[in-house]
Every structure is written in structure tokens, then in C-alpha cells.
C-alpha atoms as a PDB file:
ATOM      1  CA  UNK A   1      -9.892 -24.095  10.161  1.00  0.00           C
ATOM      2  CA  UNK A   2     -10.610 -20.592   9.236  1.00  0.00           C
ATOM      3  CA  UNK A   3     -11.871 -18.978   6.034  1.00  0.00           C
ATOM      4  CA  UNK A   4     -10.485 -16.364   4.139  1.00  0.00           C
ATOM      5  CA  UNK A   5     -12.439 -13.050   4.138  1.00  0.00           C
ATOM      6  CA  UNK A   6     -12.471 -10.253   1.061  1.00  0.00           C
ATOM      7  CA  UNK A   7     -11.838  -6.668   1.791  1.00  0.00           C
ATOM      8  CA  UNK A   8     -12.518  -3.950  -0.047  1.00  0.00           C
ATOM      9  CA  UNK A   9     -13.346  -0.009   0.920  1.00  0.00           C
ATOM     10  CA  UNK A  10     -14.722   3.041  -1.549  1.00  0.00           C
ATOM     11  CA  UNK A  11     -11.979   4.711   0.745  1.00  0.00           C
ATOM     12  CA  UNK A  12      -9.468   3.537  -1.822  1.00  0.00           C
ATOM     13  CA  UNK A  13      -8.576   2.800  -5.525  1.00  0.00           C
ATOM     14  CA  UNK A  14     -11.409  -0.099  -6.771  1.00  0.00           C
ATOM     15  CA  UNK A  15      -8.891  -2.801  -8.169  1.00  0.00           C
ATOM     16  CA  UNK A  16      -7.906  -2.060 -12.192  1.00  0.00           C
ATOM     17  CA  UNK A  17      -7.742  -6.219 -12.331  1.00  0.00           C
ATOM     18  CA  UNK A  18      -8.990  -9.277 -11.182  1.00  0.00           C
ATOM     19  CA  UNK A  19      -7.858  -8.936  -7.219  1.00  0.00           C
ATOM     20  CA  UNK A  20      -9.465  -7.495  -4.435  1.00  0.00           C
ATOM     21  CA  UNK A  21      -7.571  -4.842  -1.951  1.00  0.00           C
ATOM     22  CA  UNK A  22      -6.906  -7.148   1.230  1.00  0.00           C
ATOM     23  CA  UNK A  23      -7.565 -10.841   1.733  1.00  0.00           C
ATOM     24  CA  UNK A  24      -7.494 -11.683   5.430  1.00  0.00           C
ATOM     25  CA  UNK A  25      -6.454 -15.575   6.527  1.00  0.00           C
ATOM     26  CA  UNK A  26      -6.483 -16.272  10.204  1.00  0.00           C
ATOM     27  CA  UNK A  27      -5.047 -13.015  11.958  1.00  0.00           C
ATOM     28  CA  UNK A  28      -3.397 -12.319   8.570  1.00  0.00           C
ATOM     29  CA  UNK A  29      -4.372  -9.572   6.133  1.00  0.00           C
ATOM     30  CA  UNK A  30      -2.395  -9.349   2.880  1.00  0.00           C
ATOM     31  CA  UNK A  31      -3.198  -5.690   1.259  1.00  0.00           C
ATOM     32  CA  UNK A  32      -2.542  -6.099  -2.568  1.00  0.00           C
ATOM     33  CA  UNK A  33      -0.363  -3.508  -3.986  1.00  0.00           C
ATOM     34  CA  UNK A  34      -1.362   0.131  -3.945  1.00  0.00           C
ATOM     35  CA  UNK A  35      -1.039   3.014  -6.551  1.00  0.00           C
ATOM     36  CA  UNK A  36      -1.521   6.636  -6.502  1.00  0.00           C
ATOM     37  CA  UNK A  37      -5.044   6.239  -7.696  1.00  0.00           C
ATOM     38  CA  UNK A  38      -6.936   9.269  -5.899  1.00  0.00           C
ATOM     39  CA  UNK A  39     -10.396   7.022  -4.871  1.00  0.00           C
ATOM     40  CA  UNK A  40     -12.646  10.047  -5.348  1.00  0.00           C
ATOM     41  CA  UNK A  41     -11.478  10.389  -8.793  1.00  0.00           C
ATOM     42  CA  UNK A  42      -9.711   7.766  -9.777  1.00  0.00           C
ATOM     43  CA  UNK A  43      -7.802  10.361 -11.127  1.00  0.00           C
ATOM     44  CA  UNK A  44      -3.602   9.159 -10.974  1.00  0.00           C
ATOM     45  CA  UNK A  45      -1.687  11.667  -8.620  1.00  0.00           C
ATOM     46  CA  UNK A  46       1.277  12.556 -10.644  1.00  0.00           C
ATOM     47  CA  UNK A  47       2.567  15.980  -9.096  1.00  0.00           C
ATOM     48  CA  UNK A  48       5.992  14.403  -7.567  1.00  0.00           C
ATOM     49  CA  UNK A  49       7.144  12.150  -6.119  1.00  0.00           C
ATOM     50  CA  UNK A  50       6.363  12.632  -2.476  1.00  0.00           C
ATOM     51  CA  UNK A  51       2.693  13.320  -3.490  1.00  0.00           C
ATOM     52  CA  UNK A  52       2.851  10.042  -4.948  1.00  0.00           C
ATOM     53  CA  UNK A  53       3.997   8.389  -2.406  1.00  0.00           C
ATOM     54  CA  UNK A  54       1.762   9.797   0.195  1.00  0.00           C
ATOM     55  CA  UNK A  55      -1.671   8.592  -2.093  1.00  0.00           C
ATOM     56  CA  UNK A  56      -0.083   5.286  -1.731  1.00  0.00           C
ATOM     57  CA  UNK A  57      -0.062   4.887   1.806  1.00  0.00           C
ATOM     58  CA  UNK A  58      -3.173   6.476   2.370  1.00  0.00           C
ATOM     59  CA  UNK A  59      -4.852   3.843   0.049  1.00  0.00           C
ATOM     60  CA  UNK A  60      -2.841   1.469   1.911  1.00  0.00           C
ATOM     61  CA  UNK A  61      -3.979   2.826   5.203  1.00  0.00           C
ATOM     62  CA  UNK A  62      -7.964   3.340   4.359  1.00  0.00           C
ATOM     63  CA  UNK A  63      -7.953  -0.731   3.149  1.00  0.00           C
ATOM     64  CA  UNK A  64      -6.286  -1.313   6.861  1.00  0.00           C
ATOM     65  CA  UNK A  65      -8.430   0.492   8.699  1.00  0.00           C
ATOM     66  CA  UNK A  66     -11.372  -0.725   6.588  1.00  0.00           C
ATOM     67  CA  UNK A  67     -10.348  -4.267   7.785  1.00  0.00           C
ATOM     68  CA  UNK A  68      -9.447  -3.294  11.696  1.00  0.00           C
ATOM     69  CA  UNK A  69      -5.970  -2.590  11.172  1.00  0.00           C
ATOM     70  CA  UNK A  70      -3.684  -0.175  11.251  1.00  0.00           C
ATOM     71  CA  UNK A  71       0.037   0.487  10.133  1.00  0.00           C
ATOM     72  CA  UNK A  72       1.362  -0.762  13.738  1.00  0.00           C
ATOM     73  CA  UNK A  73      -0.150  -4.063  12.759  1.00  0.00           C
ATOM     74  CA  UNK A  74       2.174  -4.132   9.264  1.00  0.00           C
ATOM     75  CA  UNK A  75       4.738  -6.918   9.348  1.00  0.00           C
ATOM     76  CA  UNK A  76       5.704  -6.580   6.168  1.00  0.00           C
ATOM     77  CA  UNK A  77       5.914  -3.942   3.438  1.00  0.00           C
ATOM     78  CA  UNK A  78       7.010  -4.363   0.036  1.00  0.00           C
ATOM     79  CA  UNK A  79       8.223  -1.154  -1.830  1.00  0.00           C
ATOM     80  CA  UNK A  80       8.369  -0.950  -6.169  1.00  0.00           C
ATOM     81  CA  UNK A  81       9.845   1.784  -7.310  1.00  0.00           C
ATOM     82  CA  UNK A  82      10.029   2.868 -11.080  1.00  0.00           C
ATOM     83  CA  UNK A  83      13.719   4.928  -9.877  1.00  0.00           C
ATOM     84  CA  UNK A  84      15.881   4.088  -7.262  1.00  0.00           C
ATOM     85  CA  UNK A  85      16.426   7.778  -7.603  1.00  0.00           C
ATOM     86  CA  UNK A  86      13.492   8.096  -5.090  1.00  0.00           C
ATOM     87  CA  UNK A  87      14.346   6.308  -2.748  1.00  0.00           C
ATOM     88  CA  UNK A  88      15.414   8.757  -0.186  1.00  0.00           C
ATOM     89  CA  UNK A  89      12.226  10.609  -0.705  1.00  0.00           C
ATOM     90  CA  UNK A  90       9.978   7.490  -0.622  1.00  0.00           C
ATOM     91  CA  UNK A  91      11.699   6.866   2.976  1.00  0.00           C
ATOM     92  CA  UNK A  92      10.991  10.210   4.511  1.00  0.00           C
ATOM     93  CA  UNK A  93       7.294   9.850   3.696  1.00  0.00           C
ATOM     94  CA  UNK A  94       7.147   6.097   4.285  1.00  0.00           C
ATOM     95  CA  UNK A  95       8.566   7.103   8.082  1.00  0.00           C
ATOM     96  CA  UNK A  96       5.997   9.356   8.430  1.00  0.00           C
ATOM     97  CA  UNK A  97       3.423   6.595   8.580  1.00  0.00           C
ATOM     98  CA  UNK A  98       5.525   3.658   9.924  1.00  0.00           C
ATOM     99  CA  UNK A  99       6.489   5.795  13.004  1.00  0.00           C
ATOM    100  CA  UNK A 100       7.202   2.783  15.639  1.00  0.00           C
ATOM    101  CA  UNK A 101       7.671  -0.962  15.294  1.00  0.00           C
ATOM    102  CA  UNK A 102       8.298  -0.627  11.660  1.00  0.00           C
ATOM    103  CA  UNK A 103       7.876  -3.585   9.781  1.00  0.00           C
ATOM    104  CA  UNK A 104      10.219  -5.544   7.744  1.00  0.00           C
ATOM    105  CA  UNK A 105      10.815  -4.237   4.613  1.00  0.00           C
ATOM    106  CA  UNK A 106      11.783  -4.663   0.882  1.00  0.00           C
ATOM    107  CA  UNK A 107      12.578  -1.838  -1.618  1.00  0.00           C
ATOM    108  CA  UNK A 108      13.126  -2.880  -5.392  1.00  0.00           C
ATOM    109  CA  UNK A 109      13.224  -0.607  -8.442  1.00  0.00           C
ATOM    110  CA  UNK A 110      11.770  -2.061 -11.462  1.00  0.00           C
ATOM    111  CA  UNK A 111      11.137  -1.267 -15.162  1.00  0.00           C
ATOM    112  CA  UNK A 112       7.560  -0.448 -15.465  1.00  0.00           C
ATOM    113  CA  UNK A 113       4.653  -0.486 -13.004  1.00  0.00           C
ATOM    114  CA  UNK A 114       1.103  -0.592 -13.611  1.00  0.00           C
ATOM    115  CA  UNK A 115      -0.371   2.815 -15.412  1.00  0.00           C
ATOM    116  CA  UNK A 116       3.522   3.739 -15.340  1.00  0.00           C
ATOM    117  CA  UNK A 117       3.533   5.025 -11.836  1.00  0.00           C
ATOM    118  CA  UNK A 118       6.477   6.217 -10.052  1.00  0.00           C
ATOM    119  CA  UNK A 119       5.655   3.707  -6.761  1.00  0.00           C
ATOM    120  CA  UNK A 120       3.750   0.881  -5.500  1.00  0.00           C
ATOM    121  CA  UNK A 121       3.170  -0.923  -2.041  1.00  0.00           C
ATOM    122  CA  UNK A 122       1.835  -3.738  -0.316  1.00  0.00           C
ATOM    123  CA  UNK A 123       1.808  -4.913   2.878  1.00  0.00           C
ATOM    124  CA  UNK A 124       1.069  -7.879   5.349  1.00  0.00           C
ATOM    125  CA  UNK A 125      -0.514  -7.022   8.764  1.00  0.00           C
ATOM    126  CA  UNK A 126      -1.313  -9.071  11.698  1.00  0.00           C
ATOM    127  CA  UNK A 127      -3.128  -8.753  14.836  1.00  0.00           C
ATOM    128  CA  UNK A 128      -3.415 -11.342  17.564  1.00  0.00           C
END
């Protein structure tokens, strides 16, 4: 039986809550869901959209790497999205870092998200 091992990086946002950025279970690591929270600053990107979406999967990116993934490992991705309107521009930068073998994938809009950003994703990796 194995144990579940914490993960978290200065390399991105320090959790706002009582959560920590990845939990890893066997050859699983579930990343918790990622803002645009710039880690040097912990300033909030807000200048569009695709900036936005780009801090995002950079924190989620700098929490995989931090654990020994990477996004080729990501089985599943969930995407929040405060406007469905941004969709199409949430896709063109999520492609650019789930190049090959993308994972599964949701994509819901809801009403608020934390700090009133504009996106937020999580993911599931797993390596053999």
C-alpha cells in the first residue's frame, strides 16, 4: 500500500486555502485547481484573456514538473471558465501546451470563480 505524498513549489501560486498544489497517490498526481496568480508577486494577471490563461498553465506546469511530471503525463484536465465567451481563446492557448496525446477533457462555464478570475484548471497526471 502506498502513501500519499504533498507537493508544493515557490514556482507557483502558494494555495489562498486549506489545500496543497498536487497530492500524488500511487503513479497518480492530482494538481488542485490553478489561477492566474503570478508566483513572484502574487499579483492576479488580469490583462486578457489569453494572458490569463497562459499564467494558468504555467502554474499548472511548474507544480508538474516540481513533482516529475509533465503535461504528456496529464490524463485529465478540467477547464472553469467565468464566460463561455472564451472558450475559443482558452483552446488556442490550452493547445499550445497539450501539443500530443492530449488528455481528456472537461470545459464548464460557471458563475463566479475564486478572486473573480476569468479561468481555472486542474489536472490529473500519471506516469507508470
Amino acid at each position: 500500500m502506498s502513501q500519499k505524498e504533498i507537493f508544493n513549489t515557490d514556482k507557483a501560486p502558494a494555495a489562498i486555502g486549506p489545500y496543497n498544489q498536487a497530492i500524488k497517490a500511487d503513479k497518480t498526481l492530482y494538481v488542485s485547481g490553478q489561477v492566474p496568480f503570478n508566483p513572484e508577486t502574487m499579483e492576479l494577471v488580469t490583462t486578457g484573456i489569453a494572458d490569463e490563461a497562459h499564467q494558468v498553465l504555467k502554474n499548472v506546469g511548474a507544480i508538474l514538473n516540481h513533482a516529475g511530471y509533465d503535461f504528456k503525463d496529464v490524463c485529465k484536465a478540467t477547464i472553469f471558465l467565468s464566460s463561455m465567451d472564451d472558450f475559443a481563446t482558452v483552446n488556442e492557448v490550452y493547445a499550445q501546451y497539450f501539443n500530443e496525446n492530449q488528455p481528456a477533457r472537461e470545459c464548464v462555464a460557471v458563475k463566479t470563480l475564486p478572486r473573480n478570475v476569468n479561468v481555472e484548471i486542474s489536472v490529473i497526471a500519471w506516469k507508470a
